[in-house]
C-alpha atoms as a PDB file:
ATOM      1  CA  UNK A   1      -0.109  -6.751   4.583  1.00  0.00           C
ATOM      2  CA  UNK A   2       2.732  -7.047   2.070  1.00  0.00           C
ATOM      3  CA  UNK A   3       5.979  -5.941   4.150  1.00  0.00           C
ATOM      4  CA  UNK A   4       7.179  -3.695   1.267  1.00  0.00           C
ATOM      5  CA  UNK A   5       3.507  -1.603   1.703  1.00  0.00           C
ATOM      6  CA  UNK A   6       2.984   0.440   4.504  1.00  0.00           C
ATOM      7  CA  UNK A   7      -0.120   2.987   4.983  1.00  0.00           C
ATOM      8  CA  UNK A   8      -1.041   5.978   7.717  1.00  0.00           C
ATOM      9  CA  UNK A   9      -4.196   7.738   7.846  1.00  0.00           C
ATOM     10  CA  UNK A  10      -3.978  11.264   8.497  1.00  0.00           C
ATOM     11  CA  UNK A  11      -7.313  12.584   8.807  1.00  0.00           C
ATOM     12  CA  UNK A  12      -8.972  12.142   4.978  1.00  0.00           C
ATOM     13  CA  UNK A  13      -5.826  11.367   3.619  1.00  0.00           C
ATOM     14  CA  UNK A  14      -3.912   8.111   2.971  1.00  0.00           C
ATOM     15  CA  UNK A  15      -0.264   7.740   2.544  1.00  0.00           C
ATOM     16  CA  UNK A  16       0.787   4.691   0.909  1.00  0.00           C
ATOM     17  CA  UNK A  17       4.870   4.041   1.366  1.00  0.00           C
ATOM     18  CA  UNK A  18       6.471   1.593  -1.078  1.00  0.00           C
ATOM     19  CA  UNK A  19       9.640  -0.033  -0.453  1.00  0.00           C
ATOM     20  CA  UNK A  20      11.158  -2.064  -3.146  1.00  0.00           C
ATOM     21  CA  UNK A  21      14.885  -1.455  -3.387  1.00  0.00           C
ATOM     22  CA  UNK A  22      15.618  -4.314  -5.306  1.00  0.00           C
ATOM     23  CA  UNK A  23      13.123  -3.528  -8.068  1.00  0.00           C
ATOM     24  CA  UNK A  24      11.391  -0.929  -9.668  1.00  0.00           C
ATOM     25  CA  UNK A  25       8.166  -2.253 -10.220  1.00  0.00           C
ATOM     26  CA  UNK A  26       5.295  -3.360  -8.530  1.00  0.00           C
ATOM     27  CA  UNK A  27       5.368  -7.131  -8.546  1.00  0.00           C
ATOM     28  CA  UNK A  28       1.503  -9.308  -8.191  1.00  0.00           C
ATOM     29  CA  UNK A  29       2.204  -9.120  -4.369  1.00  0.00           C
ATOM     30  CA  UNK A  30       2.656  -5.544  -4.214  1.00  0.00           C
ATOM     31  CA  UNK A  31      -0.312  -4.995  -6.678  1.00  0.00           C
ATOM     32  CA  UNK A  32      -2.657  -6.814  -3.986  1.00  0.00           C
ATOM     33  CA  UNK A  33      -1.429  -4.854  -1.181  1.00  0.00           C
ATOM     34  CA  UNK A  34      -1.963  -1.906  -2.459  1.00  0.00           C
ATOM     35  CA  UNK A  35      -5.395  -3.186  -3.538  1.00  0.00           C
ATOM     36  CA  UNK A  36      -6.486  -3.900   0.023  1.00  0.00           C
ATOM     37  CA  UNK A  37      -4.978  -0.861   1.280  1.00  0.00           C
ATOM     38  CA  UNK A  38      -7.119   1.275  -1.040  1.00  0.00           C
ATOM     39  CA  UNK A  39     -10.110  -0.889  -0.009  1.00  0.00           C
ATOM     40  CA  UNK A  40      -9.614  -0.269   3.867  1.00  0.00           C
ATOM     41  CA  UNK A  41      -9.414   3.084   3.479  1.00  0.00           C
ATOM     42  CA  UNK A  42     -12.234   2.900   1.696  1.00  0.00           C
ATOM     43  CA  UNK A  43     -14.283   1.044   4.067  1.00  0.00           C
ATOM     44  CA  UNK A  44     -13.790   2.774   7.141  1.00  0.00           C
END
């Protein structure tokens, strides 16, 4: 996963944590990450 993405599960809840200092935006990269992250979560 994208270094700038990281994710916890807490029960039933998922907490996404962006970190992109340099920019304020979420760059194709970022986009993906989050992608997968929300399909993970999804999936299990």
């Amino acid at each position: 996963m994208n270094k700038s993405v990281t994710c916890k599960v807490y029960d039933e809840v998922l907490l996404i944590t962006l970190d992109r200092p340099k920019a304020n935006a979420i760059d194709a990269i970022t986009s993906h990450a989050l992608g997968d992250a929300f399909i993970d979560f999804r999936d299990n």
